[in-house]
PDB file of N, CA and C in Angstrom:
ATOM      1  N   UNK A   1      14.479  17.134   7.454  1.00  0.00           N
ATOM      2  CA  UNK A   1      13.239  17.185   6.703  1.00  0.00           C
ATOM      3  C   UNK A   1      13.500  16.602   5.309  1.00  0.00           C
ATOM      4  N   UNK A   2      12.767  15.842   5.012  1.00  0.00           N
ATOM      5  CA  UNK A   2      12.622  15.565   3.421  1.00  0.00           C
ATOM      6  C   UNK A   2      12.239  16.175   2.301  1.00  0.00           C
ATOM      7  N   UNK A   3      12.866  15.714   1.114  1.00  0.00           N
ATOM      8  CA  UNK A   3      12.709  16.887   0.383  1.00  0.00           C
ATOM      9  C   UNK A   3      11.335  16.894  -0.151  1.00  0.00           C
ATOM     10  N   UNK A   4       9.969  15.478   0.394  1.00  0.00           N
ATOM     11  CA  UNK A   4       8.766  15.534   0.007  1.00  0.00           C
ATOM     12  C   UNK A   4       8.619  17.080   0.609  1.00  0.00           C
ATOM     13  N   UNK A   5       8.749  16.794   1.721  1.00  0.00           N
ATOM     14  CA  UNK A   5       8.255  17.307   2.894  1.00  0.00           C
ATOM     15  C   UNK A   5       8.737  19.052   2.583  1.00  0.00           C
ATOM     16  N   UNK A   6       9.813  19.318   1.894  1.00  0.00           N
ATOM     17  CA  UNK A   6      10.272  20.438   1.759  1.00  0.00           C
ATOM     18  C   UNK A   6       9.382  21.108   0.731  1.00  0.00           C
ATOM     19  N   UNK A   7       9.072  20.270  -0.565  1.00  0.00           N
ATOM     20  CA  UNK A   7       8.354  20.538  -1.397  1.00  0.00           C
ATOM     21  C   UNK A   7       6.875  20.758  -1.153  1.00  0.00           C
ATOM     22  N   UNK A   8       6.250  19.743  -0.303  1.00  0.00           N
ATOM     23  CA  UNK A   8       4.660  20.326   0.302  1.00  0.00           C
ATOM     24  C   UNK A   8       4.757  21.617   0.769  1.00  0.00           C
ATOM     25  N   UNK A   9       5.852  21.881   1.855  1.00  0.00           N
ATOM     26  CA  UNK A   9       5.409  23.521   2.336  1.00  0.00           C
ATOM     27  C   UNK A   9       5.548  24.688   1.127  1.00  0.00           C
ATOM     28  N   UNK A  10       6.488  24.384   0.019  1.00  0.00           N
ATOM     29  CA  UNK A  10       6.298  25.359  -1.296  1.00  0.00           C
ATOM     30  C   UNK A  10       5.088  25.179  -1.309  1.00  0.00           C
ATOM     31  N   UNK A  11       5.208  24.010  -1.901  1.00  0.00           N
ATOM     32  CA  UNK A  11       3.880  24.353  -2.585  1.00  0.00           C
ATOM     33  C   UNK A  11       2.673  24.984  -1.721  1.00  0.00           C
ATOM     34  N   UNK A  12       2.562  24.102  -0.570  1.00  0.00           N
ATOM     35  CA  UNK A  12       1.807  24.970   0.209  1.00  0.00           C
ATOM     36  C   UNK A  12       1.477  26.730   0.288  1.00  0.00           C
ATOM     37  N   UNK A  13       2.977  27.402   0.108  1.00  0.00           N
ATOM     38  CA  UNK A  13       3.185  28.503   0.322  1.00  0.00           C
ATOM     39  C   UNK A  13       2.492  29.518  -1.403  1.00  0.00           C
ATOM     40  N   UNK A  14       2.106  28.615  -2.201  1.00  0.00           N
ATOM     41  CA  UNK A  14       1.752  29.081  -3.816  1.00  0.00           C
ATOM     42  C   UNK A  14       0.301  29.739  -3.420  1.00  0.00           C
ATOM     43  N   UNK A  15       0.265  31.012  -4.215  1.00  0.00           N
ATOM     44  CA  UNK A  15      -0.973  31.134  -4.468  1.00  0.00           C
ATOM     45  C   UNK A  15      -2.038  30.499  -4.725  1.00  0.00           C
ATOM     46  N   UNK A  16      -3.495  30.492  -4.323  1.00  0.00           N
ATOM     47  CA  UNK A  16      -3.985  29.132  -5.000  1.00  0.00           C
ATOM     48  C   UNK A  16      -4.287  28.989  -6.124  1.00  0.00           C
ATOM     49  N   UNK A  17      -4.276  30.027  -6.802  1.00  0.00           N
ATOM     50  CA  UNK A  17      -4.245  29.255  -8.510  1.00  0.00           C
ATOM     51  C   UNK A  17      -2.877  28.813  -9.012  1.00  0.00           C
ATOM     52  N   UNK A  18      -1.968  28.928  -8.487  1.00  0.00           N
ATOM     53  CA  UNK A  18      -0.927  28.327  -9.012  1.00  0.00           C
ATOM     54  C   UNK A  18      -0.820  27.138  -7.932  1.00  0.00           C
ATOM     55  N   UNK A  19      -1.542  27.288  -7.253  1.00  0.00           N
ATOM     56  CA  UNK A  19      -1.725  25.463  -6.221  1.00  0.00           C
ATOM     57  C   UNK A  19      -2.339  24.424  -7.025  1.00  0.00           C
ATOM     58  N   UNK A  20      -3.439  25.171  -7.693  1.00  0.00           N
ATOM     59  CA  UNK A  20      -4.399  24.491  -8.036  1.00  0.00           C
ATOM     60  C   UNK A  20      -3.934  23.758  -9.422  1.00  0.00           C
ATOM     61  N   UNK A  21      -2.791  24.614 -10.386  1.00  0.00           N
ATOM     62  CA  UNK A  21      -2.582  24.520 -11.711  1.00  0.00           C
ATOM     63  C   UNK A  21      -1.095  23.285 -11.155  1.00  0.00           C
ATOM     64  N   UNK A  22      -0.780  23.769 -10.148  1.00  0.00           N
ATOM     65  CA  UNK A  22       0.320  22.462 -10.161  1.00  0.00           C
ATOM     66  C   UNK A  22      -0.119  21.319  -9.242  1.00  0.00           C
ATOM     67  N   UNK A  23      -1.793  21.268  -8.476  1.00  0.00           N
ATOM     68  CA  UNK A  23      -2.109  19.763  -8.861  1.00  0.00           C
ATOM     69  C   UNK A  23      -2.512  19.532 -10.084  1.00  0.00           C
ATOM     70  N   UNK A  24      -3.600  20.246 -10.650  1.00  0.00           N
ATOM     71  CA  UNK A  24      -3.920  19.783 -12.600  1.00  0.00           C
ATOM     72  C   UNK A  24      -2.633  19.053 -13.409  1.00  0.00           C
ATOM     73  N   UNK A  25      -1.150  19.590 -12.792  1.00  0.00           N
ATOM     74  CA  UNK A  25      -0.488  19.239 -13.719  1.00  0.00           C
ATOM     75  C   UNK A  25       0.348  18.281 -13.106  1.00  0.00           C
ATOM     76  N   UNK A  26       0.550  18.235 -11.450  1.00  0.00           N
ATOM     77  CA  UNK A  26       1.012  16.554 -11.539  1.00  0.00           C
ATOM     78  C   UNK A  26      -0.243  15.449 -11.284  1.00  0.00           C
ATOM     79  N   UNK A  27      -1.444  15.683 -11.430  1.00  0.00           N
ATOM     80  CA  UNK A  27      -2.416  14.655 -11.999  1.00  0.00           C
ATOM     81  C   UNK A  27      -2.375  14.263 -13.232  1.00  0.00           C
ATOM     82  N   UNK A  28      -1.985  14.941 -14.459  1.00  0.00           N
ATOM     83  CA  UNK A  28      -1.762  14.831 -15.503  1.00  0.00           C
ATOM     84  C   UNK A  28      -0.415  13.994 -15.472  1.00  0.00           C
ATOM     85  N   UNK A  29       0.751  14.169 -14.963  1.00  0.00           N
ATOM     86  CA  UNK A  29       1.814  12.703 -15.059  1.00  0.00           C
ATOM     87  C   UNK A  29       1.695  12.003 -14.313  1.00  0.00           C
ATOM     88  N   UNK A  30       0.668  12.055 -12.986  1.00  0.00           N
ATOM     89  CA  UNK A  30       0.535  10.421 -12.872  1.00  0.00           C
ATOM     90  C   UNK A  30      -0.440   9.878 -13.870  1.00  0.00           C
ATOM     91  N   UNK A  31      -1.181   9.965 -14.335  1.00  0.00           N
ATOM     92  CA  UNK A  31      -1.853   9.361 -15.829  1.00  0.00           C
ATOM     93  C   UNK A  31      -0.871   9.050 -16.806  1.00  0.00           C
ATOM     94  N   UNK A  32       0.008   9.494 -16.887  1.00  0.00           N
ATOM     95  CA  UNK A  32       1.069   9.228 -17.806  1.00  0.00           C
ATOM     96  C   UNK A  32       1.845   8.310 -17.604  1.00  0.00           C
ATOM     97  N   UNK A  33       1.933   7.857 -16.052  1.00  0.00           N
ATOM     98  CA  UNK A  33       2.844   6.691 -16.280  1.00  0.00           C
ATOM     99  C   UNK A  33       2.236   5.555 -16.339  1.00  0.00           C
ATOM    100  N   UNK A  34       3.248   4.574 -16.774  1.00  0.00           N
ATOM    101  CA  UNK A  34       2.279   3.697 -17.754  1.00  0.00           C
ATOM    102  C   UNK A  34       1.924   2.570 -16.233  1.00  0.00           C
ATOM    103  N   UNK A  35       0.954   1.691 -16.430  1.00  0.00           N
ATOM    104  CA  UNK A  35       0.861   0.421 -15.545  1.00  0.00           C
ATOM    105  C   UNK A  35       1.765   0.012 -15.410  1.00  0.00           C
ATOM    106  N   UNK A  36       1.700  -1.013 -14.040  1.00  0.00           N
ATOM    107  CA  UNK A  36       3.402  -1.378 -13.813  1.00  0.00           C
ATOM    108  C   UNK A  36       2.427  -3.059 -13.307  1.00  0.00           C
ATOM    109  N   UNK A  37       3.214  -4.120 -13.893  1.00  0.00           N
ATOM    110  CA  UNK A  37       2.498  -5.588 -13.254  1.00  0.00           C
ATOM    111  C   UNK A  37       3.077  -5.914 -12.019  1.00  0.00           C
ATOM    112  N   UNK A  38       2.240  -6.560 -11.275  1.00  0.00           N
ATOM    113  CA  UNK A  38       2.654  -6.999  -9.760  1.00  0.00           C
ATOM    114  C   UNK A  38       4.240  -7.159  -9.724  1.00  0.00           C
ATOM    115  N   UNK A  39       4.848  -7.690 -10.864  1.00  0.00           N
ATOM    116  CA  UNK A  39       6.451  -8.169 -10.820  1.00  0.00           C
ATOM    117  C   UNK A  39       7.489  -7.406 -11.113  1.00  0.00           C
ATOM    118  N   UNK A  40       6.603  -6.545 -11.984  1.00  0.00           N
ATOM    119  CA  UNK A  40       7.376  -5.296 -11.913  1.00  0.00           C
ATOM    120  C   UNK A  40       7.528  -4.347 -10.831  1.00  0.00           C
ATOM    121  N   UNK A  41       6.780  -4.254 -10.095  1.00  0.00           N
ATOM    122  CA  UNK A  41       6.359  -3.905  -9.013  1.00  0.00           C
ATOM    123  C   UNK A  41       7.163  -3.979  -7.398  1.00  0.00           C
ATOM    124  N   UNK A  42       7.237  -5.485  -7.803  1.00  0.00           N
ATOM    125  CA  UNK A  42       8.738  -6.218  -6.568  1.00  0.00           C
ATOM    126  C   UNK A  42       9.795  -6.002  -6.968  1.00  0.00           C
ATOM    127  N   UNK A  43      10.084  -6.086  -8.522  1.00  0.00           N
ATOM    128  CA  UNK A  43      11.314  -5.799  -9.072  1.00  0.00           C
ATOM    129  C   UNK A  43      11.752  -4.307  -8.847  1.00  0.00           C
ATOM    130  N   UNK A  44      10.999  -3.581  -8.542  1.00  0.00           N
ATOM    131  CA  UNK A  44      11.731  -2.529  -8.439  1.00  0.00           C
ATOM    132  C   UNK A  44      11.997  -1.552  -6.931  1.00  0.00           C
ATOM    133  N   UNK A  45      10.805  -2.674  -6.196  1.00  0.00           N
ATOM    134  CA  UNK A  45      11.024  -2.545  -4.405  1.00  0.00           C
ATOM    135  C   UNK A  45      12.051  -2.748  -4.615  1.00  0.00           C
ATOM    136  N   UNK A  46      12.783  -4.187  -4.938  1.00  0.00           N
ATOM    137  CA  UNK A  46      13.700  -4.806  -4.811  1.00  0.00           C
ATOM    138  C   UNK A  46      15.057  -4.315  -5.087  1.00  0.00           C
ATOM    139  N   UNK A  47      14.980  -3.363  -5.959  1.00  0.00           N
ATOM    140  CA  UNK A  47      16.038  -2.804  -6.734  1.00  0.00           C
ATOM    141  C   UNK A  47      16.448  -1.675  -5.962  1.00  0.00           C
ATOM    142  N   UNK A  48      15.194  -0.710  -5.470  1.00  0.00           N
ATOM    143  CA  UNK A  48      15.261   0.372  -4.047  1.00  0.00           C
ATOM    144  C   UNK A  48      15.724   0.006  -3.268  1.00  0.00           C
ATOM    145  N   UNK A  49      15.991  -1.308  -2.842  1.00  0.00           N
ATOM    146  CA  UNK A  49      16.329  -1.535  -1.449  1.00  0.00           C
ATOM    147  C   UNK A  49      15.428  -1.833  -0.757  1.00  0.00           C
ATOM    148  N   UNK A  50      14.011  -1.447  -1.050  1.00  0.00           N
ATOM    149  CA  UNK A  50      12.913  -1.665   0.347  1.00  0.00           C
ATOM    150  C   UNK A  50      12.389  -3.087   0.476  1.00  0.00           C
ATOM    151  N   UNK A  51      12.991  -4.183  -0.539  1.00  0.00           N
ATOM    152  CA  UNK A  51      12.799  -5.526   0.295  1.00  0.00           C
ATOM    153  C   UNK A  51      13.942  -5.864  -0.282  1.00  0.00           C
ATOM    154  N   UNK A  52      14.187  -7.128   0.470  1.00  0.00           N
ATOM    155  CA  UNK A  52      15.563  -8.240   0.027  1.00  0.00           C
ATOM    156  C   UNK A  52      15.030  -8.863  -0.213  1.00  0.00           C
ATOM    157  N   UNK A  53      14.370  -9.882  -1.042  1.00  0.00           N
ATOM    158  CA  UNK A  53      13.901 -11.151  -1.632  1.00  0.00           C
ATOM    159  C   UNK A  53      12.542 -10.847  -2.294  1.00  0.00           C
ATOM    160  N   UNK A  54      12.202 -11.831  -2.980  1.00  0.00           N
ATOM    161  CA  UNK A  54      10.978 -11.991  -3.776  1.00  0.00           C
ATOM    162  C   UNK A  54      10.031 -12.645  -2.590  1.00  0.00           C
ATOM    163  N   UNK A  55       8.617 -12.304  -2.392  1.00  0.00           N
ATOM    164  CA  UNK A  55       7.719 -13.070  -1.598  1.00  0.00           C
ATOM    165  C   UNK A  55       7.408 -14.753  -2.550  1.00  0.00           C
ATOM    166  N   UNK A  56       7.210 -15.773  -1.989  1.00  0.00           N
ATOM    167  CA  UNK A  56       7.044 -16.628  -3.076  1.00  0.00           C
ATOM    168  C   UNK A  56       5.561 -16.405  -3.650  1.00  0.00           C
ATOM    169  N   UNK A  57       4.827 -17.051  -4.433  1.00  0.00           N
ATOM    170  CA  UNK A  57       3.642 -17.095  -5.000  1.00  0.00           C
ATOM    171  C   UNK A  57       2.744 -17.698  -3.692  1.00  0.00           C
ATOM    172  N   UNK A  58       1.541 -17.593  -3.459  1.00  0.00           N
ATOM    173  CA  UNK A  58       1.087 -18.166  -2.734  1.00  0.00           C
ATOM    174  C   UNK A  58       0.498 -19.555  -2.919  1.00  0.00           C
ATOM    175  N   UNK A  59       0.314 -20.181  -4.067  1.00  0.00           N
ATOM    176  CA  UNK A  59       0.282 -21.184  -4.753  1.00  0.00           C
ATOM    177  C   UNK A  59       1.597 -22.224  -4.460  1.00  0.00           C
ATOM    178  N   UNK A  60       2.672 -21.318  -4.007  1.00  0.00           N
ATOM    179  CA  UNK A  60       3.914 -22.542  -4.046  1.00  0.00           C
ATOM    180  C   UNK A  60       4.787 -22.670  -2.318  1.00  0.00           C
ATOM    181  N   UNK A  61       3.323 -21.960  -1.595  1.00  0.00           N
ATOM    182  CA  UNK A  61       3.760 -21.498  -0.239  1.00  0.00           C
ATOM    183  C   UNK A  61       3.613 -23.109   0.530  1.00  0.00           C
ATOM    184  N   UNK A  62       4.105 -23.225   1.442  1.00  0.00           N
ATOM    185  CA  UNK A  62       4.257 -24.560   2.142  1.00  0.00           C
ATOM    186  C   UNK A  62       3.262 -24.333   3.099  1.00  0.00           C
ATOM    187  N   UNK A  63       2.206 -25.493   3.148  1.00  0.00           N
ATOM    188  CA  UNK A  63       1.259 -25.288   4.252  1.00  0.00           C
ATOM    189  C   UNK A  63       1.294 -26.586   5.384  1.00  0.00           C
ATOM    190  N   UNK A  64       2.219 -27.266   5.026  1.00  0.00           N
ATOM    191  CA  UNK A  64       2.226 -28.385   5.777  1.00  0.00           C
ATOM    192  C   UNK A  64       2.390 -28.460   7.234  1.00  0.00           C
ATOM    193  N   UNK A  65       2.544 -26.890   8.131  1.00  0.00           N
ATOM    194  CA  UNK A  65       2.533 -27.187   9.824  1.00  0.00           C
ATOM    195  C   UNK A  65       1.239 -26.784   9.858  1.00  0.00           C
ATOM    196  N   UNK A  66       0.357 -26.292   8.784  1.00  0.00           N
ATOM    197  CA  UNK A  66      -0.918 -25.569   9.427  1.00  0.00           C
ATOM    198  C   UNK A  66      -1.742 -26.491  10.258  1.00  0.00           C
ATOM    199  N   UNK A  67      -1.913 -26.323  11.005  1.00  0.00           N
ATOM    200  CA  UNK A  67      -3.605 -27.190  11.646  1.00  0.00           C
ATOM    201  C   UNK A  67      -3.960 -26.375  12.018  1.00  0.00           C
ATOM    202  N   UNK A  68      -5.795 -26.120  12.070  1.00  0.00           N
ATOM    203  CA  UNK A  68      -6.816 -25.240  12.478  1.00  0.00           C
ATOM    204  C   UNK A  68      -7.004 -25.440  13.812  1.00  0.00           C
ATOM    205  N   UNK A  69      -6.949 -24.840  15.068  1.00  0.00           N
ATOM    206  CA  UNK A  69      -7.121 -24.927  16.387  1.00  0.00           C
ATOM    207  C   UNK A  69      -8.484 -25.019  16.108  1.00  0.00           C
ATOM    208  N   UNK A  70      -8.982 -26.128  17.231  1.00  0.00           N
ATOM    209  CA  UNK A  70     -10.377 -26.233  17.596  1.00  0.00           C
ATOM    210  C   UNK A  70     -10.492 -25.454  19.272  1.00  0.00           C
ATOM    211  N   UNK A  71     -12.030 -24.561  18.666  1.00  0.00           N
ATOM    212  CA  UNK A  71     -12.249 -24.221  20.036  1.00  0.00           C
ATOM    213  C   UNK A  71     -13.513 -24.209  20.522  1.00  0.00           C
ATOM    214  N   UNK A  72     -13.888 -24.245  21.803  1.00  0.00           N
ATOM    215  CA  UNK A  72     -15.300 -24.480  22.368  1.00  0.00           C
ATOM    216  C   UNK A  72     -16.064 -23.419  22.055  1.00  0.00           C
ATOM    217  N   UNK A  73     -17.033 -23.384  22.006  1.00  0.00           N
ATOM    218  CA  UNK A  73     -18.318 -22.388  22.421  1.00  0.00           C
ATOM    219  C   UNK A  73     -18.547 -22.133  20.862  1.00  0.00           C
ATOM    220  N   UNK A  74     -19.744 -20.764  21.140  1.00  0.00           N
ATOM    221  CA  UNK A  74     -19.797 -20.125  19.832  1.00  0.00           C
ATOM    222  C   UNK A  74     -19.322 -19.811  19.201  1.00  0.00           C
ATOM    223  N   UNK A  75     -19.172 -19.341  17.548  1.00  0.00           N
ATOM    224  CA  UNK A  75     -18.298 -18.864  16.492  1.00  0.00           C
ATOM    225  C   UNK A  75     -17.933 -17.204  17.176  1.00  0.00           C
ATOM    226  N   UNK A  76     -16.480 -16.725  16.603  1.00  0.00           N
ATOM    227  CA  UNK A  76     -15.941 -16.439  17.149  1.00  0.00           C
ATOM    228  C   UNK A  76     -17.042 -14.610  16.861  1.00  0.00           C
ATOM    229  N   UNK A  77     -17.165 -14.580  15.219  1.00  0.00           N
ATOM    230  CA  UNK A  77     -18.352 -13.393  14.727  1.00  0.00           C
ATOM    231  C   UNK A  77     -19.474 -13.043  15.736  1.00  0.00           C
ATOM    232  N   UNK A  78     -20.147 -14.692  16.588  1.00  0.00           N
ATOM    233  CA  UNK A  78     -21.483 -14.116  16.841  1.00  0.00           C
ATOM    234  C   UNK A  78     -20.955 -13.574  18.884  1.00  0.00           C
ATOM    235  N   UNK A  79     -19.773 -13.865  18.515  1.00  0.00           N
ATOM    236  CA  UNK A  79     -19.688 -13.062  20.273  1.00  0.00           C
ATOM    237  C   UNK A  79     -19.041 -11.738  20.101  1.00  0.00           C
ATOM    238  N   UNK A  80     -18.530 -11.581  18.680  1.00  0.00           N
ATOM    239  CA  UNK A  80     -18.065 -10.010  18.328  1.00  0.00           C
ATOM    240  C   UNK A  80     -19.284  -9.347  18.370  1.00  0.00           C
ATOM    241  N   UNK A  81     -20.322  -9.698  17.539  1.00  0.00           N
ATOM    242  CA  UNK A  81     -21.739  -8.926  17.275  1.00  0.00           C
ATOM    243  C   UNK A  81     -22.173  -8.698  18.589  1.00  0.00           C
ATOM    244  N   UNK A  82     -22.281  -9.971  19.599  1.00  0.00           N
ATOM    245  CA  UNK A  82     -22.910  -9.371  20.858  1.00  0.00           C
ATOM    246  C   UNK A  82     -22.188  -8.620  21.662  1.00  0.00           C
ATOM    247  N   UNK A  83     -20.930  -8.284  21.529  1.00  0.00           N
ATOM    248  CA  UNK A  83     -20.228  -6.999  22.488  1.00  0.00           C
ATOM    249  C   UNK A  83     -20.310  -5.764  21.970  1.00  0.00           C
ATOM    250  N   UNK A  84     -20.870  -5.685  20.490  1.00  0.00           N
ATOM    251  CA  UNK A  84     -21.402  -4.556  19.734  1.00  0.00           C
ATOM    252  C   UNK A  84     -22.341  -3.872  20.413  1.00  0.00           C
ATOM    253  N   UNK A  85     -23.386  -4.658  20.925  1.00  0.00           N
ATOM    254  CA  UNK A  85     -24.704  -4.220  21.174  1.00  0.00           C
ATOM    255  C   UNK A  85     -24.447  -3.469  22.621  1.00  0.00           C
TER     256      UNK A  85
END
């Protein structure tokens, strides 16, 4: 078990005004921490371990195998709408 996971059933187990006073008070530090920018953001996935590399920008992404498949019949929306009905 994790120690999230260890900590929900405490807390779980609190009276509810002391449930209630220790969400009031970790709502109060997540307000406190400050904004974090998209790069900061990867930088510190990155630093956790939970990715290996930077994604590139999508601006500097290579699109040169794309081609759009052509296909027959109606658009693909107006035969979703009619299996709705």
């Amino acid at each position: 078990m994790s120690t999230v996971e260890k900590l929900y059933q405490e807390a779980m187990a609190l009276p509810p005004d002391d449930l209630q006073r220790l969400i009031e008070m970790l709502s109060q530090a997540e307000q406190a921490l400050p904004e974090m920018t998209e790069e900061e953001f990867q930088m510190r996935l990155m630093s956790d371990g939970i990715i290996s590399e930077l994604p590139k920008p999508l601006a500097e992404r290579e699109e040169e195998g794309f081609r759009p498949i052509q296909v027959q019949g109606q658009p693909l929306s107006e035969t979703i709408i009619e299996e709705r009905r």
